[in-house]
Protein backbone atom coordinates (compact mmCIF):
# COMPACT_ATOMS: atom_id res chain seq x y z
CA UNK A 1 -5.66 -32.16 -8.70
CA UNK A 2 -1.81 -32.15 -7.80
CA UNK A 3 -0.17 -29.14 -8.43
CA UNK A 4 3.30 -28.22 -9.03
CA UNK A 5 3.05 -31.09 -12.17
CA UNK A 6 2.79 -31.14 -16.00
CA UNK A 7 2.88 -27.93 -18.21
CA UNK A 8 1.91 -24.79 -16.38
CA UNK A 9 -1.09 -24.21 -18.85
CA UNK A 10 -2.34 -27.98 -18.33
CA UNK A 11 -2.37 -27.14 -14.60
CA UNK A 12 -3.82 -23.84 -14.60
CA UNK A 13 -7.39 -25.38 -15.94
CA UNK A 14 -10.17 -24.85 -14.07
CA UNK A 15 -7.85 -24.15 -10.79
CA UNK A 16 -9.79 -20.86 -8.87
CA UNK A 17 -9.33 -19.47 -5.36
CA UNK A 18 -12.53 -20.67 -2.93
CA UNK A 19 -11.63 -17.08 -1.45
CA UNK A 20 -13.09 -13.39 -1.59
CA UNK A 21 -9.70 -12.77 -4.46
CA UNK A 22 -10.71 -11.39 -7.42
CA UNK A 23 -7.70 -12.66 -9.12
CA UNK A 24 -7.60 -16.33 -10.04
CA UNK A 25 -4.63 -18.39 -8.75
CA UNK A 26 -3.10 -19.01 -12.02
CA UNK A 27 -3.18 -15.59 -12.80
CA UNK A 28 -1.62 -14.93 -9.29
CA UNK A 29 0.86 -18.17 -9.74
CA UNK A 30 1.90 -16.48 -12.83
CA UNK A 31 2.63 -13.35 -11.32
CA UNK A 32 4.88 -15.04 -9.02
CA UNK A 33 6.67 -17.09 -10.88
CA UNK A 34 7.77 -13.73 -13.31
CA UNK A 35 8.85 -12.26 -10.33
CA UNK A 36 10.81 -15.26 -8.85
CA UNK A 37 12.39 -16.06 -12.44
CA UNK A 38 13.54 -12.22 -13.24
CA UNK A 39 17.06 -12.05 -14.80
CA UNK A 40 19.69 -10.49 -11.81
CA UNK A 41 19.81 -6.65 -12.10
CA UNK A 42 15.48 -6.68 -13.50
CA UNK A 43 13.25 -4.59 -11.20
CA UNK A 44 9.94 -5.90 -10.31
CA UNK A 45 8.51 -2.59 -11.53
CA UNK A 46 9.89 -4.28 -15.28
CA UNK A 47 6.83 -6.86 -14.47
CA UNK A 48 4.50 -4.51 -13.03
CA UNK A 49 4.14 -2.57 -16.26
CA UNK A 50 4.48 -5.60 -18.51
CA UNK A 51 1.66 -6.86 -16.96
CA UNK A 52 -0.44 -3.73 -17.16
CA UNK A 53 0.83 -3.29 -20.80
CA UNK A 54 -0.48 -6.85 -21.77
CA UNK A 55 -3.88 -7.06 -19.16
CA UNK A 56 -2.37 -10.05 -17.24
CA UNK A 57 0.54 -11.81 -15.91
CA UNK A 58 -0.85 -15.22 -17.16
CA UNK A 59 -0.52 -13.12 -20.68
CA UNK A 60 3.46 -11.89 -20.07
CA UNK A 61 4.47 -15.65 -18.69
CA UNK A 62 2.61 -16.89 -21.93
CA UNK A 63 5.03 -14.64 -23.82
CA UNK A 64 8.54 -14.67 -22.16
CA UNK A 65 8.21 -19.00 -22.02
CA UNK A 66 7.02 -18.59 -26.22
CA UNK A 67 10.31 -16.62 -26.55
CA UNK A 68 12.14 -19.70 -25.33
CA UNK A 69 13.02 -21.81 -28.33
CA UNK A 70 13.99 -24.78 -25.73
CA UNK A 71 10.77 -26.33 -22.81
CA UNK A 72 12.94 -25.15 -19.61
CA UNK A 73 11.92 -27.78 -16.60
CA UNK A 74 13.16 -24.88 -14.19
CA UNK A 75 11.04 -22.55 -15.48
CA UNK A 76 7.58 -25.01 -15.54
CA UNK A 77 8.83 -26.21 -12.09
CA UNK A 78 9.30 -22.41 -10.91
CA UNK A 79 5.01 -22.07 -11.82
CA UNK A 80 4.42 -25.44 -10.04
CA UNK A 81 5.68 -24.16 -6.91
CA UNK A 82 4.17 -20.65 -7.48
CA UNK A 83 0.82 -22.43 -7.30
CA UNK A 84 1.51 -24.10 -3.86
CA UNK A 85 2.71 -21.09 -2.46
CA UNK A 86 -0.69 -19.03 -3.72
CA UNK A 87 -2.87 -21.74 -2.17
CA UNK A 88 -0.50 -22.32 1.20
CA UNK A 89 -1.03 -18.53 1.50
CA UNK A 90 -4.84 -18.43 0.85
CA UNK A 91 -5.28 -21.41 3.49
CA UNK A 92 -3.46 -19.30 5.65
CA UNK A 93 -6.15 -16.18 5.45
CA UNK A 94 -3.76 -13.99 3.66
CA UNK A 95 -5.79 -12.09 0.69
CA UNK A 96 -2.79 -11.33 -2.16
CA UNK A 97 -4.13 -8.94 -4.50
CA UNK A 98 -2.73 -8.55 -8.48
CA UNK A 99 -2.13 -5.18 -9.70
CA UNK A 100 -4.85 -5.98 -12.23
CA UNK A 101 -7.45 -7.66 -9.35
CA UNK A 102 -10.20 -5.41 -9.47
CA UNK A 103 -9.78 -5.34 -4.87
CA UNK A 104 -6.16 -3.80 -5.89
CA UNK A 105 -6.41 -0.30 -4.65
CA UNK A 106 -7.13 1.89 -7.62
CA UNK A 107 -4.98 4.96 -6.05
CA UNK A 108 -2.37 3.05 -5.43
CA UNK A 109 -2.28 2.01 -9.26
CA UNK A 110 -1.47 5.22 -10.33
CA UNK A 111 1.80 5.88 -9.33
CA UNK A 112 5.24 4.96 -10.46
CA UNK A 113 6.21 2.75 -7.87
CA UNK A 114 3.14 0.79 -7.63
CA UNK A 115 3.75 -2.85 -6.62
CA UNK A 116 2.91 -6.25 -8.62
CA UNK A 117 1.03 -7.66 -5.55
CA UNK A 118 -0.24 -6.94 -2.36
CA UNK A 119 -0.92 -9.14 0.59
CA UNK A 120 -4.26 -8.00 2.89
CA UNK A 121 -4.97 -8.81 6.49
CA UNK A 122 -8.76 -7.15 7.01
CA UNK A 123 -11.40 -5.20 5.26
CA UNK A 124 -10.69 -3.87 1.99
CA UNK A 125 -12.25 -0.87 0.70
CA UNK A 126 -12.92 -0.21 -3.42
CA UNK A 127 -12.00 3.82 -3.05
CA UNK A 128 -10.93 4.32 1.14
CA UNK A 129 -10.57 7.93 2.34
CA UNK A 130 -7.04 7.47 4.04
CA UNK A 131 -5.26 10.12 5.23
CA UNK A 132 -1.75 9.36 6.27
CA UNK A 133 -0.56 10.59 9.81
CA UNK A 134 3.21 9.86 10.15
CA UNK A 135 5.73 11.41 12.09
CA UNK A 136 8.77 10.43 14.25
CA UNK A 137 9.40 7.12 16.17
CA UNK A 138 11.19 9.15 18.68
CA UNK A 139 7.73 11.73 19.24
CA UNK A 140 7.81 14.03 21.47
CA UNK A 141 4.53 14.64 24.08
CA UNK A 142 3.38 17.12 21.69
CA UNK A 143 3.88 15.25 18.98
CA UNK A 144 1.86 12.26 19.89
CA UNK A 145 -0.86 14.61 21.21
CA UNK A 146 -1.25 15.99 18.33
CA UNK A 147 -1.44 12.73 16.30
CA UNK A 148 -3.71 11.47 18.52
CA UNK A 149 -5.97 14.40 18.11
CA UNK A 150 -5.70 14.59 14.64
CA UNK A 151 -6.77 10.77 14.21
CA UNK A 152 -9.39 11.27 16.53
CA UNK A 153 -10.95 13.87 14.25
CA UNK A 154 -10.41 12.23 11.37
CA UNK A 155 -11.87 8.84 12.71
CA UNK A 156 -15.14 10.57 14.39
CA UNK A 157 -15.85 12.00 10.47
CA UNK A 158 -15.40 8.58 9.07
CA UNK A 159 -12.21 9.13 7.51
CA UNK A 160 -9.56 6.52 7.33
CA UNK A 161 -6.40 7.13 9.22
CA UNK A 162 -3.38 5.69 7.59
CA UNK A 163 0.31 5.18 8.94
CA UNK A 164 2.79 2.82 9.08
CA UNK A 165 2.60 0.88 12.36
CA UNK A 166 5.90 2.43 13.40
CA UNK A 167 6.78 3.28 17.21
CA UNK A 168 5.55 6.98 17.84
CA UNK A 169 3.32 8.89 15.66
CA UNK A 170 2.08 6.53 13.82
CA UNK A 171 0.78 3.76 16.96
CA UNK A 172 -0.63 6.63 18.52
CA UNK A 173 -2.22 7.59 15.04
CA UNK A 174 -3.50 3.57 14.85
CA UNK A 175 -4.68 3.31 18.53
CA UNK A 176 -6.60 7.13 18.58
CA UNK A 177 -8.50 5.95 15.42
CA UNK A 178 -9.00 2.70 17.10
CA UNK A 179 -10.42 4.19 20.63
CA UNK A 180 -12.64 6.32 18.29
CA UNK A 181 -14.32 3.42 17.01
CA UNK A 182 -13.12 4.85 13.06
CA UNK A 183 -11.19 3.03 10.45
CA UNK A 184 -7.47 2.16 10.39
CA UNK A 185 -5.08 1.14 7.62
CA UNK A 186 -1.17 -0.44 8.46
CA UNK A 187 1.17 -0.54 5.28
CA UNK A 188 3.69 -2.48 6.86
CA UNK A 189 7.75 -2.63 6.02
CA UNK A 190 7.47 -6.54 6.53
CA UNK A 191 5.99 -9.52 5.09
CA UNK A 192 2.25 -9.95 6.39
CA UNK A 193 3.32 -12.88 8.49
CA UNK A 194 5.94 -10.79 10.58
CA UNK A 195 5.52 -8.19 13.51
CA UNK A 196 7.90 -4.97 13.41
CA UNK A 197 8.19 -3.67 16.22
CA UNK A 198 7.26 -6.73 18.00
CA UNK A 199 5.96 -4.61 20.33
CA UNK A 200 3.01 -3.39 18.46
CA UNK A 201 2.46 -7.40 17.99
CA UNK A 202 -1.09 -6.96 19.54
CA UNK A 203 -1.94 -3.66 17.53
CA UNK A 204 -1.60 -4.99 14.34
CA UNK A 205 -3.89 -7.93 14.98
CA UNK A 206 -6.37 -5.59 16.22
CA UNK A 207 -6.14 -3.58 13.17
CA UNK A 208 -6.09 -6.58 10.96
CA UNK A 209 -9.85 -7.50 12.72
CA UNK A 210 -11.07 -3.77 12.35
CA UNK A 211 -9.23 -2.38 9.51
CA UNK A 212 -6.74 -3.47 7.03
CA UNK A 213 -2.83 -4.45 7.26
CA UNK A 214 -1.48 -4.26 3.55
CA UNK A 215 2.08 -5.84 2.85
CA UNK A 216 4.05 -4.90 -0.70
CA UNK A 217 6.43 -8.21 0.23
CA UNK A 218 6.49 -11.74 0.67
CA UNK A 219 4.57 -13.09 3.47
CA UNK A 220 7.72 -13.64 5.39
CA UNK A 221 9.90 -11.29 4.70
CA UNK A 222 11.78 -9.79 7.16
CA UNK A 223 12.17 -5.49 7.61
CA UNK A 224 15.21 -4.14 5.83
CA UNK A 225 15.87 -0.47 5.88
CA UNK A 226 14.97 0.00 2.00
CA UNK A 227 11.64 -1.71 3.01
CA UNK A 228 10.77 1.15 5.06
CA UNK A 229 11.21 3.71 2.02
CA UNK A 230 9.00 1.43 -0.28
CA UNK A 231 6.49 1.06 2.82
CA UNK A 232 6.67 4.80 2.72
CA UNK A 233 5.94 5.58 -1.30
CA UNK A 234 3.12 3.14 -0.92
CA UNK A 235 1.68 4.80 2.39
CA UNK A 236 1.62 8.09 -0.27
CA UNK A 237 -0.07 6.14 -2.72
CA UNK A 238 -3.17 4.87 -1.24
CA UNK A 239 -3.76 7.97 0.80
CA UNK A 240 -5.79 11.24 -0.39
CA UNK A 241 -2.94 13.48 1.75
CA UNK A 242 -0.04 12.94 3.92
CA UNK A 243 -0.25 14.53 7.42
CA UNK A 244 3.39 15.33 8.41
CA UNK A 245 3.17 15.70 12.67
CA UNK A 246 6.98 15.81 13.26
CA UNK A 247 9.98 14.37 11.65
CA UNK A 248 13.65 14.75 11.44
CA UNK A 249 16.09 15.88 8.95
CA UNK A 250 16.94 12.03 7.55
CA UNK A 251 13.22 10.26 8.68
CA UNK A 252 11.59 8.00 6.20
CA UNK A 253 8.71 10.58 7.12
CA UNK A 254 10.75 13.24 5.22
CA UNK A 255 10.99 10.95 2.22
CA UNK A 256 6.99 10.07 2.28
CA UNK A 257 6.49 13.82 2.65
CA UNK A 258 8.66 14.41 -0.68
CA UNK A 259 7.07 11.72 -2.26
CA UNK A 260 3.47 12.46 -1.75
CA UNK A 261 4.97 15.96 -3.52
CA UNK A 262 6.24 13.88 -6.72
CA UNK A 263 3.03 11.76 -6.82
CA UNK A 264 0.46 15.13 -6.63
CA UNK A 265 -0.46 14.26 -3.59
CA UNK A 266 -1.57 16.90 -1.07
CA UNK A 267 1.03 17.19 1.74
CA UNK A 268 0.36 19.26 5.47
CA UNK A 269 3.21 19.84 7.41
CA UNK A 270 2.83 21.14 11.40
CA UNK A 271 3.70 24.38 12.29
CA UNK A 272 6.31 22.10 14.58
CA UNK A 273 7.95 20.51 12.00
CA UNK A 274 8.53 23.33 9.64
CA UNK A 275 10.19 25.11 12.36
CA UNK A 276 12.47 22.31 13.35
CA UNK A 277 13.55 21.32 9.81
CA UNK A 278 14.85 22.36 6.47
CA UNK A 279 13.20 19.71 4.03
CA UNK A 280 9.93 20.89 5.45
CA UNK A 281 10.97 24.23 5.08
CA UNK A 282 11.66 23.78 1.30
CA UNK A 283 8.82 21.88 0.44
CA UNK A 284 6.07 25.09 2.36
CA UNK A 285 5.28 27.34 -1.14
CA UNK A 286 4.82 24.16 -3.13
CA UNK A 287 1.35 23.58 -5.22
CA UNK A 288 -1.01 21.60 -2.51
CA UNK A 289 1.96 21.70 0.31
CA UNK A 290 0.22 23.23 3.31
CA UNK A 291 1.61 24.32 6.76
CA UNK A 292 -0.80 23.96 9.46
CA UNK A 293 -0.90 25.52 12.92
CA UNK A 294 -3.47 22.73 14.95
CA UNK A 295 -5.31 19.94 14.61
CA UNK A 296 -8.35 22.41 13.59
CA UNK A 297 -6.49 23.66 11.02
CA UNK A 298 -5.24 20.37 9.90
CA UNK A 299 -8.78 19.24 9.50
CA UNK A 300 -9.91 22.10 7.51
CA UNK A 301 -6.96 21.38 5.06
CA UNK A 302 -8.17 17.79 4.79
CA UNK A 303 -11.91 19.07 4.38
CA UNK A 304 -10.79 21.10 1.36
CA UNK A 305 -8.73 18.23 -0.11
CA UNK A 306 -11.67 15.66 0.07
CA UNK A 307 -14.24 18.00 -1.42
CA UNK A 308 -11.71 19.13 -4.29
CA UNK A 309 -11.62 15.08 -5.04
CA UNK A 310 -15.25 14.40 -4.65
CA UNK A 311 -16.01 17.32 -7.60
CA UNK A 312 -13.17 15.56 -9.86
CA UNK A 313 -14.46 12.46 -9.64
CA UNK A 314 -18.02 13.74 -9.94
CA UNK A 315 -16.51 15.57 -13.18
CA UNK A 316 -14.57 12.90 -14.37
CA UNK A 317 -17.72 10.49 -13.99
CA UNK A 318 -20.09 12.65 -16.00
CA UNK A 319 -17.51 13.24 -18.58
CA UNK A 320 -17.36 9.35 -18.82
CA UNK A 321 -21.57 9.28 -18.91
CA UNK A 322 -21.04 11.84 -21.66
CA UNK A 323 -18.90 9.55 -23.81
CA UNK A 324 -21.17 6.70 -23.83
């Protein structure tokens, strides 16, 4: 079957991924091609909810090319190429997951600034413990002794470590989880293709073979400063709590931290970077903002949070049970 040819509804029959995706490639193709086609000024969060509103983005591209009195080439031509691109991308290993795909992480979902897609390097997990441990590029010894600690702990108890493959605390978050034979999770600020830093090149293969690399851009898309912040609100998302080790007054960690605050997320700052900063300061007092004085007292924060979850979802499941 050629693709890229013909109506986009002729050429989405019977076309399916060989992969592990549970979203088909027209449905992906058409996911694309709304994003690629958005009028200047749109937001892809604009297609993000029209596609949850309407249970598809085969459903929304349905609609918006209905609404166009006049067959637009450009726009059939913009699906044709939306459905080489999902297969060149599937040959090349990459997993892209739909908001809608049932692999989509169902955290991640809920929050405002969920995105469309997702590209996947690794092992994805329906409901993953994460627990984000982020801090400074520019870490100080104690700093990355304490993240290393931390992810140690959190590793040994089978509890995924999350960070954003940054210099600092988060490599030394990725590589103590790593040593401890545990699970690790890299939400990147690039497209899956790219390395940033180059220099953890080597990590985030490793963590792509034992873990899971997630990407909110194209596949190769190059790091841009507002990348970072997105990388950060996603990083919030898919974790249970963010673990603040140390962070300065303007760090993306400070915006993550604030964040995590907006999405109900459970946030625990170090003793070490409460003292040093005033965001931190502000945020200590909060509902489910704690301060913490060591890595044992980190863990028994995280403890609390994951039990508190475990009975909601226990409660929320038998409430469910009840209904039926």
């Amino acid at each position: 079957m050629q693709r890229g040819r013909g109506s986009p509804k002729a050429d989405r029959v019977g076309l399916s991924y060989a992969s592990p995706m549970s979203g088909s490639a027209e449905e992906h193709a058409a996911l694309v091609a709304l994003l690629r086609g958005l009028a200047k000024g749109e937001p892809w969060s604009k297609v993000a909810e029209d596609v949850l509103a309407q249970g598809g983005a085969l459903a929304v591209w349905d609609q918006r090319s209905a609404e166009t009195l006049i067959p637009d080439p450009a726009r059939e031509s913009l699906f044709g190429q939306a459905l080489i691109d999902v297969a060149t991308w599937a040959d090349a290993g990459w997993r892209m997951l739909g908001i809608l795909d049932d692999d989509y992480p169902p955290r991640l979902r809920e929050i405002h600034q969920a995105p469309p897609f997702l590209f996947a390097a690794g092992t994805l997990l329906h409901d993953d413990p994460a627990i984000s441990v982020v801090g400074s590029r520019e870490a100080s010894a104690q700093g990355l002794q304490m993240a290393t600690e931390i992810a140690t702990a959190l590793a040994r108890e089978g509890i995924t470590v999350l960070a954003g493959l940054a210099a600092g605390i988060d490599a030394a978050g990725h590589k103590a989880a790593l040593a401890a034979g545990g699970r690790t999770v890299a939400i990147i600020g690039t497209g899956i293709e790219r390395y940033y830093p180059p220099a953890n090149r080597a990590l985030q293969d490793e963590i792509a073979r034992r873990g899971l690399v997630l990407s909110q851009f194209w596949p190769d898309a190059s790091g841009m400063p507002s990348h970072f912040l997105m990388r950060n609100a996603i990083m919030s998302g898919y974790g249970r709590a963010t673990v603040v080790i140390e962070a300065g007054e303007t760090s993306g960690t400070r915006a993550q931290a604030r964040m995590a605050v907006g999405h109900g997320r459970p946030v625990i700052l170090t003793d070490q970077v409460v003292a040093s900063n005033r965001w931190a300061r502000s945020l200590v007092g909060r509902p489910r903002v704690y301060q913490a004085a060591s890595p044992a007292e980190v863990m028994g924060y995280v403890h609390s949070i994951l039990d508190r979850d475990s009975s909601v979802d226990r409660l929320v499941t038998d409430l469910l049970a009840a209904d039926q």
